[in-house]
Protein backbone atom coordinates (compact mmCIF):
# COMPACT_ATOMS: atom_id res chain seq x y z
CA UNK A 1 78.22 86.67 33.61
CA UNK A 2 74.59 85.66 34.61
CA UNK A 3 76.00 82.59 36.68
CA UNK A 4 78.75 84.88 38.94
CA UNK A 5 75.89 87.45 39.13
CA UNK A 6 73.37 84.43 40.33
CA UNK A 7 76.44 82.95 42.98
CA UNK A 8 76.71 86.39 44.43
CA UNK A 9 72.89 86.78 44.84
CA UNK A 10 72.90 83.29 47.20
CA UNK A 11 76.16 84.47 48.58
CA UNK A 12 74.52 87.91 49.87
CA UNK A 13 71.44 85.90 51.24
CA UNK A 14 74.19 83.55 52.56
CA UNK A 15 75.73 85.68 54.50
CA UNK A 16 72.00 87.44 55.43
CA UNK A 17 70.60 84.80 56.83
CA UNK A 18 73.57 83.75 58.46
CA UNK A 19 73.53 87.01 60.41
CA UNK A 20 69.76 86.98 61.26
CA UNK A 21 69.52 83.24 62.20
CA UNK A 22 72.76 84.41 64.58
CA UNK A 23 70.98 87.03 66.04
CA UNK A 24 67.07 86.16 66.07
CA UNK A 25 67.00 82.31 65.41
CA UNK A 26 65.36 80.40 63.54
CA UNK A 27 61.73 81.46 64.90
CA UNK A 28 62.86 85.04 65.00
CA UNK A 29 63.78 85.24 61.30
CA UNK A 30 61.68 85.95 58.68
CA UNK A 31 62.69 85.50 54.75
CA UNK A 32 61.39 89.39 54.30
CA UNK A 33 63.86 90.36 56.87
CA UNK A 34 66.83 88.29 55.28
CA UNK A 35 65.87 89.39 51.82
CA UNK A 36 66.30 93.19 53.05
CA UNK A 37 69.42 92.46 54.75
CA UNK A 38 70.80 91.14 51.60
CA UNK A 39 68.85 93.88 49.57
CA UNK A 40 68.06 90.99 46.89
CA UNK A 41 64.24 90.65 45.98
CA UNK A 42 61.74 88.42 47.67
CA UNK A 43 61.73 86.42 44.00
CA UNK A 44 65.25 86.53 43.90
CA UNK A 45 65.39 84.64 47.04
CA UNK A 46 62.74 82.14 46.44
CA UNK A 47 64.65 81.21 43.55
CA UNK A 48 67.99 80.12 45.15
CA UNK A 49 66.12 79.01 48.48
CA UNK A 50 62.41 77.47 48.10
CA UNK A 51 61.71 77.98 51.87
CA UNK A 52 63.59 79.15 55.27
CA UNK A 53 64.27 75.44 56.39
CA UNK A 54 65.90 75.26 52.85
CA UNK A 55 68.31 78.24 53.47
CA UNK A 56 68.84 77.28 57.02
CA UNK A 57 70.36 73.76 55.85
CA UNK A 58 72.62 75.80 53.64
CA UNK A 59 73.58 78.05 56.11
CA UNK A 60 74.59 74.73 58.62
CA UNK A 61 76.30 72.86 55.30
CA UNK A 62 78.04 75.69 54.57
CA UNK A 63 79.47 76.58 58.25
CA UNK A 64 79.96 72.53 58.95
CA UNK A 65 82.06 72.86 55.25
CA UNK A 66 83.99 75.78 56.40
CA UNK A 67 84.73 75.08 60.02
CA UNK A 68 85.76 71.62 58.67
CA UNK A 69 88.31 72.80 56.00
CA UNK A 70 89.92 74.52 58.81
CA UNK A 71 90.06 72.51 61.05
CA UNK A 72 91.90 70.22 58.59
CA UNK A 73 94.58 72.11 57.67
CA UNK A 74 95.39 72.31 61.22
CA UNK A 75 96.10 68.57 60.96
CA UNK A 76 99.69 68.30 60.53
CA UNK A 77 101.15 64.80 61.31
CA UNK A 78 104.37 66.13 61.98
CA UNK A 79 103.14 68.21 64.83
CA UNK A 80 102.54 66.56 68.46
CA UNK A 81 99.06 65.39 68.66
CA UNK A 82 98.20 67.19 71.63
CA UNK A 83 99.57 70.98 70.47
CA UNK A 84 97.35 70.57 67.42
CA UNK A 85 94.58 69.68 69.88
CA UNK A 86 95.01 72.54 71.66
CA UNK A 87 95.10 74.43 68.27
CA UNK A 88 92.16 72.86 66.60
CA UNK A 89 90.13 74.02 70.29
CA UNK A 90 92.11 77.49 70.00
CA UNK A 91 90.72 77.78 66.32
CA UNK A 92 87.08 76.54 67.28
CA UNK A 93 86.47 79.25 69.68
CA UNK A 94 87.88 81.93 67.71
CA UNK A 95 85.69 80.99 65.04
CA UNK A 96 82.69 81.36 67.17
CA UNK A 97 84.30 84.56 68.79
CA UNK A 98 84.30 85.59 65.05
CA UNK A 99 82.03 84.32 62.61
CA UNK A 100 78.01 84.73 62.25
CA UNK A 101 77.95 81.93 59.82
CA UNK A 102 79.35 79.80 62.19
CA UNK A 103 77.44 80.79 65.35
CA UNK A 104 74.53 80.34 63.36
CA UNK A 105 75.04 76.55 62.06
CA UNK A 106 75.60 75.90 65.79
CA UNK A 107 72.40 77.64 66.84
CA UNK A 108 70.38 76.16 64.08
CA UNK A 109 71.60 72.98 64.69
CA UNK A 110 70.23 73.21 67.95
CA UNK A 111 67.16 74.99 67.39
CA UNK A 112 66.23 72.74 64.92
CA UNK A 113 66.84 69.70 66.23
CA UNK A 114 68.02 66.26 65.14
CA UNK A 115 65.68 66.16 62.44
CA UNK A 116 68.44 68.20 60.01
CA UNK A 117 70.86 65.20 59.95
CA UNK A 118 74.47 64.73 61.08
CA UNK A 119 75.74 66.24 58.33
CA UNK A 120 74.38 69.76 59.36
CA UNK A 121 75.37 69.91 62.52
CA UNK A 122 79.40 70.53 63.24
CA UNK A 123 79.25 69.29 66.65
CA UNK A 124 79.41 65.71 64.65
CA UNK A 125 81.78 66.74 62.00
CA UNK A 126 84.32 68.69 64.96
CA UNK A 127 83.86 65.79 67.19
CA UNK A 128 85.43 63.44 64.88
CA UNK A 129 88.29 65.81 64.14
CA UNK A 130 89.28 66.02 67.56
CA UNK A 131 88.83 62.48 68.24
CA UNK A 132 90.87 61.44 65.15
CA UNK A 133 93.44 63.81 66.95
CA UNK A 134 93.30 62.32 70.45
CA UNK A 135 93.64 58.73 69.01
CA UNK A 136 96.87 59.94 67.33
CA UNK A 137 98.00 61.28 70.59
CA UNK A 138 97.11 57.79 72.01
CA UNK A 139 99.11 56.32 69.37
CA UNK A 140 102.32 58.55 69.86
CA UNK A 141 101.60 57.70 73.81
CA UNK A 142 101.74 61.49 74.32
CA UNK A 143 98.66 61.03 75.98
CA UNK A 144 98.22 60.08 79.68
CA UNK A 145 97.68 56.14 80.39
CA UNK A 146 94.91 56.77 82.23
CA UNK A 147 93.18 59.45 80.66
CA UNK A 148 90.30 58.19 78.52
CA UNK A 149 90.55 59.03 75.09
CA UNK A 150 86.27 60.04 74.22
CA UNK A 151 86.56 61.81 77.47
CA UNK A 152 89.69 63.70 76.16
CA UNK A 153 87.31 64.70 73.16
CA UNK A 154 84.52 65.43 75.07
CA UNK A 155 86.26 67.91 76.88
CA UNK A 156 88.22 69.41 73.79
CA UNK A 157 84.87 69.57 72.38
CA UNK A 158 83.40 71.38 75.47
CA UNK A 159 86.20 73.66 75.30
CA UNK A 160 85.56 74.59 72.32
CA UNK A 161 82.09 75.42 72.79
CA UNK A 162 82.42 77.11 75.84
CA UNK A 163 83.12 80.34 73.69
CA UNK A 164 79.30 81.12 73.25
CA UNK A 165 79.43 81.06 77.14
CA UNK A 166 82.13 83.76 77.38
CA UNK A 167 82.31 85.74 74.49
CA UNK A 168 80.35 88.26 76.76
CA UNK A 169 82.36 88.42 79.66
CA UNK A 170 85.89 88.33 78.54
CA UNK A 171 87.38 90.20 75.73
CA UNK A 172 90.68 89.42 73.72
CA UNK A 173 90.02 85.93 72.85
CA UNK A 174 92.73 84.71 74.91
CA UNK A 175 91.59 82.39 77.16
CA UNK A 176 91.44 78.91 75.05
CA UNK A 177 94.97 79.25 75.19
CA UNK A 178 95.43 80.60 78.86
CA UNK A 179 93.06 77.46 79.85
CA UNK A 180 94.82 74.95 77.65
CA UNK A 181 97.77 75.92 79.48
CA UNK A 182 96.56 74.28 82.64
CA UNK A 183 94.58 71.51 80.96
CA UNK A 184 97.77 70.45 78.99
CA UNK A 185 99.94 68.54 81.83
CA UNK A 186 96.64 67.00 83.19
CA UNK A 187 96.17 65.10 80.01
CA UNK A 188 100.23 64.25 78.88
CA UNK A 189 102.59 61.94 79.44
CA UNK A 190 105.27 62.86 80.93
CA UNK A 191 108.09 62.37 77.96
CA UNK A 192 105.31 64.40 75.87
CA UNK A 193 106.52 66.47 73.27
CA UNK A 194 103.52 68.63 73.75
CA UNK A 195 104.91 69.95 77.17
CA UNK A 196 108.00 71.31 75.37
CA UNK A 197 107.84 74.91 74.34
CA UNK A 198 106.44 75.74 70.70
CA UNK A 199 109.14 75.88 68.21
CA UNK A 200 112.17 73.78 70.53
């Protein structure tokens, strides 16, 4: 009972920080204010968390973990390579559309700088998704002969990301699919399965 009391107290400042960090950074947030948030005492917190860079590397693990698992079980070998691109950068973006925890891992990651490691920063864990994805398309020669494949991941990757630039100005969340529309034939072959209609 004491140990699913103690993983819902780090949960709750999980989840707190997650929101602040989001909203105010990692300058901007204070351990009093995340502590309110997740109406847990200051002790409380300093027990699961010795410091805020402390929490703030859970925060990143935790939304590089998450993001991750979804991202694989979008992975489906059966599937043309460049449809579950176009999913995976679909998936991405709603996630950020969506999700404090992982709009904050992203902003952290930045904030903080290169000094948290690879492993806290998705950018690094997402990038090799999509380039595992791109080299399968590369494989099944769905992709273009001339189209590079790191500069097919860059852009998936930049596609992705380009949600914290519009989440703003466009409501609905449809436009990584409205834009992978017109991205799509510029990147496949022509005998590409991906060019075929979901579901034929």
């Amino acid at each position: 009972m004491r140990q699913v009391r103690a993983e819902g107290t780090r949960n709750a400042l999980l989840l707190a920080a997650a929101q602040a960090f989001d909203r105010e950074g990692y300058e901007g947030t204070t351990l009093a204010a995340i502590s309110d948030r997740a109406t847990v005492s200051k002790g409380a917190l300093s027990f699961h968390f010795r410091s805020k860079s402390a929490l703030a590397d859970a925060v990143q693990r935790l939304a590089c973990e998450r993001s991750g698992v979804e991202l694989q079980g979008l992975d489906d070998p059966g599937a043309p390579a460049l449809r579950v691109l176009g999913d995976m950068v679909a998936r991405l973006a709603h996630r950020l559309a969506t999700d404090p925890l992982t709009r904050a891992g992203l902003r952290l990651a930045r904030e903080r700088g290169p000094a948290t490691g690879p492993a806290l920063d998705c950018r690094f864990a997402w990038r090799a998704t999509l380039r595992r994805t791109v080299l399968r398309a590369h494989a099944e020669k769905s992709l273009r002969a001339d189209a590079p494949p790191e500069s097919v991941v860059d852009l998936a990757l930049a596609l992705a990301l380009h949600e914290e630039t519009v989440r703003a100005d466009r409501a609905g969340g449809a436009w990584p699919a409205d834009v992978w529309r017109l991205v799509l034939p510029a990147l496949a072959s022509p005998a590409s399965d991906a060019l075929a209609p979901a579901g034929s």
